[in-house]
C-alpha atoms as a PDB file:
ATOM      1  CA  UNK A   1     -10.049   4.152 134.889  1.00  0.00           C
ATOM      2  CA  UNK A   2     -10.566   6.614 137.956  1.00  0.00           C
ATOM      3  CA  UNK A   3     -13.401   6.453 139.819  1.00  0.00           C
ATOM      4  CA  UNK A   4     -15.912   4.223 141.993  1.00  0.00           C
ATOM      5  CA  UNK A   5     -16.456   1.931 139.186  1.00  0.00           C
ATOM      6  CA  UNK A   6     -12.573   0.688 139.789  1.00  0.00           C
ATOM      7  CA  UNK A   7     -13.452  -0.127 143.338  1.00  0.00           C
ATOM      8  CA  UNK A   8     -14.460  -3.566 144.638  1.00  0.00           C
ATOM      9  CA  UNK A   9     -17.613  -3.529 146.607  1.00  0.00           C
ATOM     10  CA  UNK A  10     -18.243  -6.556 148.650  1.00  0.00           C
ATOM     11  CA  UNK A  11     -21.037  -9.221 147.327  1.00  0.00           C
ATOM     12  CA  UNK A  12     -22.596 -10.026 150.758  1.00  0.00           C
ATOM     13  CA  UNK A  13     -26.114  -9.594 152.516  1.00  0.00           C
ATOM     14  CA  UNK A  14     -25.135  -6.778 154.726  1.00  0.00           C
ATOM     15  CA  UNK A  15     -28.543  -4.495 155.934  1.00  0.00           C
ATOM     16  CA  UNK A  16     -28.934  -1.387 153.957  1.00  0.00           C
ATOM     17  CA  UNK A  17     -26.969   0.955 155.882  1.00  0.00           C
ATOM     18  CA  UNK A  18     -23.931  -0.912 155.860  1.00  0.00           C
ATOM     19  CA  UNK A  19     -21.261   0.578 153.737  1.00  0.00           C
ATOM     20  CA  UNK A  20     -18.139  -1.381 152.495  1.00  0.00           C
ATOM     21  CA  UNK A  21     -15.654  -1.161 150.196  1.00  0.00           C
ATOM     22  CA  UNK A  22     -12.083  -2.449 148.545  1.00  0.00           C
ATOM     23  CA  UNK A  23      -9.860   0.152 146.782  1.00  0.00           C
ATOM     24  CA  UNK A  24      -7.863  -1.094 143.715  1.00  0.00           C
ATOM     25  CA  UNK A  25      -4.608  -0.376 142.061  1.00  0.00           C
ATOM     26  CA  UNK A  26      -7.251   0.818 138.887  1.00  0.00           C
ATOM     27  CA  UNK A  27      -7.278   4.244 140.687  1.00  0.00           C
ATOM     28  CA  UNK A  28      -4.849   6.832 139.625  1.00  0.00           C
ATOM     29  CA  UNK A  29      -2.910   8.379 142.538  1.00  0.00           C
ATOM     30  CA  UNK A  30      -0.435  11.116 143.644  1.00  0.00           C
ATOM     31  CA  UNK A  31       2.787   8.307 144.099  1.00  0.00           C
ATOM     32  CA  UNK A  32       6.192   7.917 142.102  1.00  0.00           C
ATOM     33  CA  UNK A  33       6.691   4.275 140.812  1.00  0.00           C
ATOM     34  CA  UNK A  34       6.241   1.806 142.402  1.00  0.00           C
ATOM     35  CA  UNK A  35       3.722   3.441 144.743  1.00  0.00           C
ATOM     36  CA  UNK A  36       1.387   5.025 141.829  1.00  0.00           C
ATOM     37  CA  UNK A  37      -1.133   3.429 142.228  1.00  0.00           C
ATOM     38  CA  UNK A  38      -3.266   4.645 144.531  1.00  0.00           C
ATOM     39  CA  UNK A  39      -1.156   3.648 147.608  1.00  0.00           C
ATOM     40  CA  UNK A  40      -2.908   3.981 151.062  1.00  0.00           C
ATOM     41  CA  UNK A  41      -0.185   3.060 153.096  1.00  0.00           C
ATOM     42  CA  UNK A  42       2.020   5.277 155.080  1.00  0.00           C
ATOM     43  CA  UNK A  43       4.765   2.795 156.458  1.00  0.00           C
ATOM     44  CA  UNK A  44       5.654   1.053 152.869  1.00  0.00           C
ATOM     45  CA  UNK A  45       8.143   3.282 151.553  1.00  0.00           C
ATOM     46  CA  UNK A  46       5.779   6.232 149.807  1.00  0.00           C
ATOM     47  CA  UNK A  47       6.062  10.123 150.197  1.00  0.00           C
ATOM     48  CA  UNK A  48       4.282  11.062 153.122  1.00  0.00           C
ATOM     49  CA  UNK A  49       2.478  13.805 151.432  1.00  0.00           C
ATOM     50  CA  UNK A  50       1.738  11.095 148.282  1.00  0.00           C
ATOM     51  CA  UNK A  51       0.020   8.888 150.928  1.00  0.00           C
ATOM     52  CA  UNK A  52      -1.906  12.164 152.274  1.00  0.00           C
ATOM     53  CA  UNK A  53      -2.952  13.220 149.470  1.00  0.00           C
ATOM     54  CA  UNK A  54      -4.284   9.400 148.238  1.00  0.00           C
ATOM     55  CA  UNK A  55      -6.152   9.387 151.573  1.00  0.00           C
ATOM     56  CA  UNK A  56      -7.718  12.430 150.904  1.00  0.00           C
ATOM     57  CA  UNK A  57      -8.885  11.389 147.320  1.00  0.00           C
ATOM     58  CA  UNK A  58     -10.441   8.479 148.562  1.00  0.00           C
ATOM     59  CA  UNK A  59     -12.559   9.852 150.768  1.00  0.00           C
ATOM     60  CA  UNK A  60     -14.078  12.406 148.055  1.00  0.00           C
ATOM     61  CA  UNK A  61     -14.315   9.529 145.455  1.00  0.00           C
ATOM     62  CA  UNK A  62     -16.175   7.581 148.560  1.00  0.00           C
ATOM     63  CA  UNK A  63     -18.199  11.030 149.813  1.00  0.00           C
ATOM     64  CA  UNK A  64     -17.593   9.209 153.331  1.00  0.00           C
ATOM     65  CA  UNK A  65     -19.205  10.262 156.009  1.00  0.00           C
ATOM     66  CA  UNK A  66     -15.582  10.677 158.437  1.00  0.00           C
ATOM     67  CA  UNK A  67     -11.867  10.466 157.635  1.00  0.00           C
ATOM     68  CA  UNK A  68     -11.132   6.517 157.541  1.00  0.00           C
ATOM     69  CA  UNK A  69      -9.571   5.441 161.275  1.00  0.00           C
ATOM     70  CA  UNK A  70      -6.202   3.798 159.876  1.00  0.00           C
ATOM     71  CA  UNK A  71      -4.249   1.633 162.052  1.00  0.00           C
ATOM     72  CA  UNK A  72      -0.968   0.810 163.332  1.00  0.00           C
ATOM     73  CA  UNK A  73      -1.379  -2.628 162.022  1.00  0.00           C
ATOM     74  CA  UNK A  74       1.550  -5.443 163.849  1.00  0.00           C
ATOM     75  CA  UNK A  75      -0.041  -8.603 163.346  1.00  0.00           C
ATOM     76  CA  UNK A  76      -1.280  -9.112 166.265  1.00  0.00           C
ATOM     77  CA  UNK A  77      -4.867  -9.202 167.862  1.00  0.00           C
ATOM     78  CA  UNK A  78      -5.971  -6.182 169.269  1.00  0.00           C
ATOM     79  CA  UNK A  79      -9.458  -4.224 168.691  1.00  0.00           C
ATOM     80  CA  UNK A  80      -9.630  -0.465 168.387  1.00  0.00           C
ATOM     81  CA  UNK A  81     -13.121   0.427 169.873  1.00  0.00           C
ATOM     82  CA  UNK A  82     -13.430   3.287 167.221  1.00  0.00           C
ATOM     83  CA  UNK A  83     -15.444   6.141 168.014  1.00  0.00           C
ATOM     84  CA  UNK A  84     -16.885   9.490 166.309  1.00  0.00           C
ATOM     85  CA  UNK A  85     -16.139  11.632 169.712  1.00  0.00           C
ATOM     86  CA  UNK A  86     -12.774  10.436 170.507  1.00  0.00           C
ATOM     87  CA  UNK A  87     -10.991  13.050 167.483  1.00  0.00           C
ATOM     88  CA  UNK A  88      -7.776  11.029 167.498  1.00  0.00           C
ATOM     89  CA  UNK A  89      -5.165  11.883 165.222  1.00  0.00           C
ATOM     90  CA  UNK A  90      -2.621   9.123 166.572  1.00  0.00           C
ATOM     91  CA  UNK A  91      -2.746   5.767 164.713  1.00  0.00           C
ATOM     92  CA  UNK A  92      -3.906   3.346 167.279  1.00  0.00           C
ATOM     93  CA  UNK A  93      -1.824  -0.135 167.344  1.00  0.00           C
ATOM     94  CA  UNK A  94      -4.335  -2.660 166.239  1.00  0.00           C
ATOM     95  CA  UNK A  95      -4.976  -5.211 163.932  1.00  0.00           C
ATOM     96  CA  UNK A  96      -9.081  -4.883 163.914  1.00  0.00           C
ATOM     97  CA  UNK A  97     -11.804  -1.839 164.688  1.00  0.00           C
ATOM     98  CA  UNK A  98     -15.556  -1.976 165.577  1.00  0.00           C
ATOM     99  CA  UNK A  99     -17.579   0.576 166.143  1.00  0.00           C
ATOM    100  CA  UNK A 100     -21.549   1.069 167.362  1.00  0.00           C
ATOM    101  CA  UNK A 101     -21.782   4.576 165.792  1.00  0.00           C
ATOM    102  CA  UNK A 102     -22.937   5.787 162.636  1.00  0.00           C
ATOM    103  CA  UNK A 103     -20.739   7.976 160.599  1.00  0.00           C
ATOM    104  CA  UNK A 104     -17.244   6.015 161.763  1.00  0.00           C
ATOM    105  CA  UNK A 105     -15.206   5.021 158.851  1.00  0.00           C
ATOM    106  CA  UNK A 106     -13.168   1.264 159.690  1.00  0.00           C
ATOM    107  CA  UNK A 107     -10.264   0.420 157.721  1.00  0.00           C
ATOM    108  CA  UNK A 108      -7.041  -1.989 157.327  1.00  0.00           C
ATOM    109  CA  UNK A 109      -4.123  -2.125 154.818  1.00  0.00           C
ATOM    110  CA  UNK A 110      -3.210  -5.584 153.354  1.00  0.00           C
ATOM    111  CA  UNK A 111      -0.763  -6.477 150.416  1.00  0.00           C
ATOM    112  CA  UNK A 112      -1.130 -10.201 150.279  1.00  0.00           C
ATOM    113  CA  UNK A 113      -2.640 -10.424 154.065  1.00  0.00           C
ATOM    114  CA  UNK A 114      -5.845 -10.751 154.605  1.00  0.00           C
ATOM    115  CA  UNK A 115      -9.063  -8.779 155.186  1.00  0.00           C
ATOM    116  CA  UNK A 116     -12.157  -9.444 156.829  1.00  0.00           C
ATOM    117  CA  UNK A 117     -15.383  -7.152 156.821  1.00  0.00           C
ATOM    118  CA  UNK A 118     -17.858  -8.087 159.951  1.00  0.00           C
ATOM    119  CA  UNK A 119     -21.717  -6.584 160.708  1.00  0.00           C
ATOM    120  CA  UNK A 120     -24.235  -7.796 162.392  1.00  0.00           C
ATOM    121  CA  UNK A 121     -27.657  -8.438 160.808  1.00  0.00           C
ATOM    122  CA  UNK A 122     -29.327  -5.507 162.061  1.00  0.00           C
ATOM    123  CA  UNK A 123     -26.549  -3.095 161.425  1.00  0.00           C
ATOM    124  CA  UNK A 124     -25.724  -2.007 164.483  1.00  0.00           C
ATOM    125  CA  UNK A 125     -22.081  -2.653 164.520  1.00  0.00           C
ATOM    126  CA  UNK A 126     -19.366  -3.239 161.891  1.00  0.00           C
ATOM    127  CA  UNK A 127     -15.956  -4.118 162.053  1.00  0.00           C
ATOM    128  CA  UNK A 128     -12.828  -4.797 160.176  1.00  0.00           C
ATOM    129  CA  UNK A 129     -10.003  -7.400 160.739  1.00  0.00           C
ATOM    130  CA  UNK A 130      -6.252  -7.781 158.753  1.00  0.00           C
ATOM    131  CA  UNK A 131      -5.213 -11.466 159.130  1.00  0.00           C
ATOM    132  CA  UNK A 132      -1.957 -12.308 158.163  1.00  0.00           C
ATOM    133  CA  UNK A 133      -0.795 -16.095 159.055  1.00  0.00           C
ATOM    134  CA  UNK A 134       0.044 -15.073 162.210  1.00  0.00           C
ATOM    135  CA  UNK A 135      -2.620 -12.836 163.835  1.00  0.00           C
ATOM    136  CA  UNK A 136      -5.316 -15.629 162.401  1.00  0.00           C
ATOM    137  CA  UNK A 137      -3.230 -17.989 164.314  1.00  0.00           C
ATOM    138  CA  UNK A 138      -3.426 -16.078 167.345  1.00  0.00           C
ATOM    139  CA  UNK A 139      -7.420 -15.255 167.239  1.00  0.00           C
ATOM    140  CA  UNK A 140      -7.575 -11.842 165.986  1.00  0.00           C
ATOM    141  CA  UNK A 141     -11.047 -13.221 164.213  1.00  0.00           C
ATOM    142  CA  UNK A 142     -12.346 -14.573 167.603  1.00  0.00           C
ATOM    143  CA  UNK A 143     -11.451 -11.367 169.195  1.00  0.00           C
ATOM    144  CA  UNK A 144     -12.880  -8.759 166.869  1.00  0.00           C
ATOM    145  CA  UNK A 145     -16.076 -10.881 167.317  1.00  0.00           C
ATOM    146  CA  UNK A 146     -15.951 -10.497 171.091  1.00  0.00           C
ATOM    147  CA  UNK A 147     -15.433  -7.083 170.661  1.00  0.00           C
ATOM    148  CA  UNK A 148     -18.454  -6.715 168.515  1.00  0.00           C
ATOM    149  CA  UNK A 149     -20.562  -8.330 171.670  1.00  0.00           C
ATOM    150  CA  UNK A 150     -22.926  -9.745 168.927  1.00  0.00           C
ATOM    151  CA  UNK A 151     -23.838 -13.309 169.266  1.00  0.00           C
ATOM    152  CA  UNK A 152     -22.057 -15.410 166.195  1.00  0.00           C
ATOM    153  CA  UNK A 153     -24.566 -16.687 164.479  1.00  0.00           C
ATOM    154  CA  UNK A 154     -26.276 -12.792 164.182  1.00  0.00           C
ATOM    155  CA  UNK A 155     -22.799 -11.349 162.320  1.00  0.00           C
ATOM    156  CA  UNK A 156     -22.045 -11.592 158.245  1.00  0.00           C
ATOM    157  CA  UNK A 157     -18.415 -11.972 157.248  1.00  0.00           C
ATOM    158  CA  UNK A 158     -16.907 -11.072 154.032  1.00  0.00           C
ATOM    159  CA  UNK A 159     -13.316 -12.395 153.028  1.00  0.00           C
ATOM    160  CA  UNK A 160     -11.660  -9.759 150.926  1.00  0.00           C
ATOM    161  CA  UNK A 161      -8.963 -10.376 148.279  1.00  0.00           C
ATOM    162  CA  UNK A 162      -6.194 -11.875 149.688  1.00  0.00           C
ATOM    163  CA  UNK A 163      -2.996 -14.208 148.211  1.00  0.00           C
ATOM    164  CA  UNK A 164      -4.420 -17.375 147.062  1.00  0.00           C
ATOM    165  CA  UNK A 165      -3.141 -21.199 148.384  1.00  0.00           C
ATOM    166  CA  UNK A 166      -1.661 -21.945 144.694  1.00  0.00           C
ATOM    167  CA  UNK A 167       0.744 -18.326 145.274  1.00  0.00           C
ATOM    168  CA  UNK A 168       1.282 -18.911 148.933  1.00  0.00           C
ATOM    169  CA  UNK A 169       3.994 -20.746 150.102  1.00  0.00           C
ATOM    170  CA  UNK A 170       5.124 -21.237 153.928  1.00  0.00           C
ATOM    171  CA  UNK A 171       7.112 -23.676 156.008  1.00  0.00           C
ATOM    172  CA  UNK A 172       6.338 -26.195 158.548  1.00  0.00           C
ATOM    173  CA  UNK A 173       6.220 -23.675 161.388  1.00  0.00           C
ATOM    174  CA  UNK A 174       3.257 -21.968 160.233  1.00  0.00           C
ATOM    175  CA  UNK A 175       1.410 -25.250 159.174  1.00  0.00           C
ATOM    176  CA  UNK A 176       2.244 -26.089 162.962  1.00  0.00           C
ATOM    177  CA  UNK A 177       0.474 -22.991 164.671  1.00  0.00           C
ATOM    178  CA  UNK A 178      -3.215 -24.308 163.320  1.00  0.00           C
ATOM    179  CA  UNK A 179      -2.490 -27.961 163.040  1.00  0.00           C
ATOM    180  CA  UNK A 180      -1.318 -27.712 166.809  1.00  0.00           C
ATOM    181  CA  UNK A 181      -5.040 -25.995 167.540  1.00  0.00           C
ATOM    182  CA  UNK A 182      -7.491 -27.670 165.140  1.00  0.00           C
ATOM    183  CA  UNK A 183      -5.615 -31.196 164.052  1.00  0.00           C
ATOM    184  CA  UNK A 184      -8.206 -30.829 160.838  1.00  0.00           C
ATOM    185  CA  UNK A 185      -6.655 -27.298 159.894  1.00  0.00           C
ATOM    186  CA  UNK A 186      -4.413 -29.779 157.900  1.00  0.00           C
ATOM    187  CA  UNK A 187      -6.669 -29.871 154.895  1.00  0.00           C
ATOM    188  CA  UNK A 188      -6.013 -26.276 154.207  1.00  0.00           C
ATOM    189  CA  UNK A 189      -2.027 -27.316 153.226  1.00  0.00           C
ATOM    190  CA  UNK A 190      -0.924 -28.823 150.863  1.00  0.00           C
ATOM    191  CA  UNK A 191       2.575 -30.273 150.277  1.00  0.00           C
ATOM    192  CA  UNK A 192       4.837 -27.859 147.390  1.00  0.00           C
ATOM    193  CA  UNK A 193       8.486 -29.483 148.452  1.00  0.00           C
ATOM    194  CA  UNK A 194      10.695 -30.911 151.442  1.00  0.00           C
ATOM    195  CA  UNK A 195       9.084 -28.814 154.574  1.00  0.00           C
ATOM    196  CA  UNK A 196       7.255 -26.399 152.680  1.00  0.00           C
ATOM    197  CA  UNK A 197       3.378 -25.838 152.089  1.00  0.00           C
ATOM    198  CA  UNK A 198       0.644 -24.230 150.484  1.00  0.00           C
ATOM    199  CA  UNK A 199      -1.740 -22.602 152.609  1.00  0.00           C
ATOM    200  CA  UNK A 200      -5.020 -21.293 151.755  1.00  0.00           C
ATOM    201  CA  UNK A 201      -5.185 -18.775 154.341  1.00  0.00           C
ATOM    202  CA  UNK A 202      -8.544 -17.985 153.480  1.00  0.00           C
ATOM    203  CA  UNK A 203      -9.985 -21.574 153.702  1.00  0.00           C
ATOM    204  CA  UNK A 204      -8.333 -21.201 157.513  1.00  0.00           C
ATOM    205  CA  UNK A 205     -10.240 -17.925 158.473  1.00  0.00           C
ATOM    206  CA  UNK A 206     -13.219 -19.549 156.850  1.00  0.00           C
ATOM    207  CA  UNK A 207     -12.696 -22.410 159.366  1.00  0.00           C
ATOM    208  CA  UNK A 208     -12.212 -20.509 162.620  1.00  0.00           C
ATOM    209  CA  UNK A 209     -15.351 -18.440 162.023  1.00  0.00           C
ATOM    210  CA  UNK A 210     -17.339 -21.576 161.490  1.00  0.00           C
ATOM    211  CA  UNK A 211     -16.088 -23.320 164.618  1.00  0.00           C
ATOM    212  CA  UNK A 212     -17.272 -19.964 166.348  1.00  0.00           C
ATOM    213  CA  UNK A 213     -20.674 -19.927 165.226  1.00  0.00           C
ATOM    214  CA  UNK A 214     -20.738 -17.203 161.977  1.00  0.00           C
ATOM    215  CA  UNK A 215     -22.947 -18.565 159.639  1.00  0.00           C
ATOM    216  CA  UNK A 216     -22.888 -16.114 157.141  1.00  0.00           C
ATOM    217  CA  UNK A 217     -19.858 -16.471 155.558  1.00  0.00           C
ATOM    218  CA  UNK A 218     -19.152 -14.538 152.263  1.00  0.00           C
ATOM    219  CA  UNK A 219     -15.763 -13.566 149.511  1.00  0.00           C
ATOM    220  CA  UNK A 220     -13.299 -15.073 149.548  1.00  0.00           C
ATOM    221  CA  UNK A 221     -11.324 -16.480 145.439  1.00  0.00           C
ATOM    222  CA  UNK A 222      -9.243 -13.782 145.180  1.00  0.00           C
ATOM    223  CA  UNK A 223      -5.177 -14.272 144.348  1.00  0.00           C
ATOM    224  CA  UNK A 224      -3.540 -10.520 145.370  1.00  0.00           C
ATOM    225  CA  UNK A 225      -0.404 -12.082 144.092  1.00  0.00           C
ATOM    226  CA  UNK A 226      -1.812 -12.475 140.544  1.00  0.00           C
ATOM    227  CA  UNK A 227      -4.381 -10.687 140.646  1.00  0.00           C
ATOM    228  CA  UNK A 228      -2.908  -7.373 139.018  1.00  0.00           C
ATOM    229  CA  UNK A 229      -6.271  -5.060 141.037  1.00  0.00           C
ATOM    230  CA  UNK A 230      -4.084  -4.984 144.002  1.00  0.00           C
ATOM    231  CA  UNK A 231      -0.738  -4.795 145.420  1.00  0.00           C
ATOM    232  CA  UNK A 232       1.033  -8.046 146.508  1.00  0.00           C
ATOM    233  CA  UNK A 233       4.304  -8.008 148.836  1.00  0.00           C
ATOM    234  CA  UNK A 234       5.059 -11.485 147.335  1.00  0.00           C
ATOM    235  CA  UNK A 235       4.771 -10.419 144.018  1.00  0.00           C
ATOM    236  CA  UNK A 236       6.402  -7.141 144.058  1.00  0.00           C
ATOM    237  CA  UNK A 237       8.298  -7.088 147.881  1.00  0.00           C
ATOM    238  CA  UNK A 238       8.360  -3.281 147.275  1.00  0.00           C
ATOM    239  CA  UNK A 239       4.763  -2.320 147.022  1.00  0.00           C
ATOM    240  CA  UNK A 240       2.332  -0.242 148.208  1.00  0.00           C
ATOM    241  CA  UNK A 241      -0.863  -1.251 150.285  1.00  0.00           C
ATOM    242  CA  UNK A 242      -4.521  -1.105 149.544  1.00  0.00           C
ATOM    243  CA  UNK A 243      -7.585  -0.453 151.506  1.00  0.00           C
ATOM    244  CA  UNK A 244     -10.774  -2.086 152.699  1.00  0.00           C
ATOM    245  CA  UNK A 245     -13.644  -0.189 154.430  1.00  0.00           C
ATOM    246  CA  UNK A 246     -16.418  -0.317 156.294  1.00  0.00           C
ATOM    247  CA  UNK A 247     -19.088   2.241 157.833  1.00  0.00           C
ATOM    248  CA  UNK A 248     -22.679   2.254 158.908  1.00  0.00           C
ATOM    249  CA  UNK A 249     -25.314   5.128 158.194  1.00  0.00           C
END
């Protein structure tokens, strides 16, 4: 299969000139093993010119408006104010990206991590978010919301594919960094052995976007790790990454 219909478009209410998109390990791409297919990342171990040349396919199979503006993602919480005039070719360090303007291409890389597609309900701004454990932790939802200036209950949220709570274990100090913020951020572990948990990490973003006032919630049921669509570090630890978009018209 090689085409859009091996891409994962989000199931959501978004307005009709909001564009998203997931890209899946269905598409055929320019990588050696195990990178071949259709690796979008640059910092994962891939040929340089592989990645460049995957990049490039993807925005013909898209017909997007703008070259996607990747990031230099480090799990933490900034926003990338992304805009059309700016011409940067320097990957900013960010873990999110809004933008106002028609015609600017948002994207983030996950392999296991999770992403989150944001627009408001009249279209006027989109955004993108990776959350791994830690950067959900330390509010990079909250503040790609407050970088969208759009009031809460006004935005529409889509969970994208993500590793599942029955694939992701952690230990005690990551159930610690939400239990020590919301005490009821317990229900989303559950005990696997001595000190050790499974965490729906999805159930948690679900919960901090509630507790700010997003309404529309949407996705979410996805397992990267065996789910063979996508690339999962926890499944294969050397792995490519793949891509989720967003754009207005």
């Amino acid at each position: 299969m090689n085409g859009a219909d091996a891409l994962l478009v989000p199931d959501w209410p978004a307005p009709p000139n909001v564009r998203a998109c997931v890209t899946t390990r269905l598409v055929a791409g320019h990588s050696s093993a195990p990178f071949d297919r259709f690796n979008l990342g640059a910092r994962c171990g891939d040929e340089p010119q592989a990645v460049a040349a995957n990049r490039m396919a993807l925005s013909a199979l898209l017909d997007l408006p703008a070259s996607p503006r990747w990031l230099r993602q480090v799990h933490g919480v900034g926003v990338h104010d992304a805009r059309s005039a700016r011409g940067e070719e320097v990957e900013p360090e960010a873990d999110a990206a809004c933008t106002h303007e028609a015609g600017v291409v948002l994207a983030v890389l996950t392999a296991d991590c999770l992403p989150v597609l944001f627009c408001s309900d009249d279209g006027s701004v989109v955004a993108v978010a990776h959350a791994g454990w830690r950067g959900l932790a330390a509010g990079v939802l909250e503040a790609t919301l407050a970088r969208m200036a759009v009031a809460p209950a006004c935005v529409c949220a889509w969970l994208g594919p993500a590793i599942g709570a029955p694939s992701y274990e952690v230990g005690e100090d990551v159930r610690a960094a939400f239990v020590a913020q919301d005490a009821d951020a317990a229900a989303q572990f559950s005990a696997s052995r001595a000190g050790h948990w499974w965490c729906d990490l999805a159930g948690l973003a679900r919960r901090r976007l509630a507790a700010i006032g997003v309404r529309s919630l949407h996705g979410g049921g996805f397992d990267t790790r065996t789910d063979p669509r996508f690339y999962s570090f926890r499944r294969d630890p050397t792995t490519g990454r793949f891509a989720s978009l967003i754009w207005r018209t």
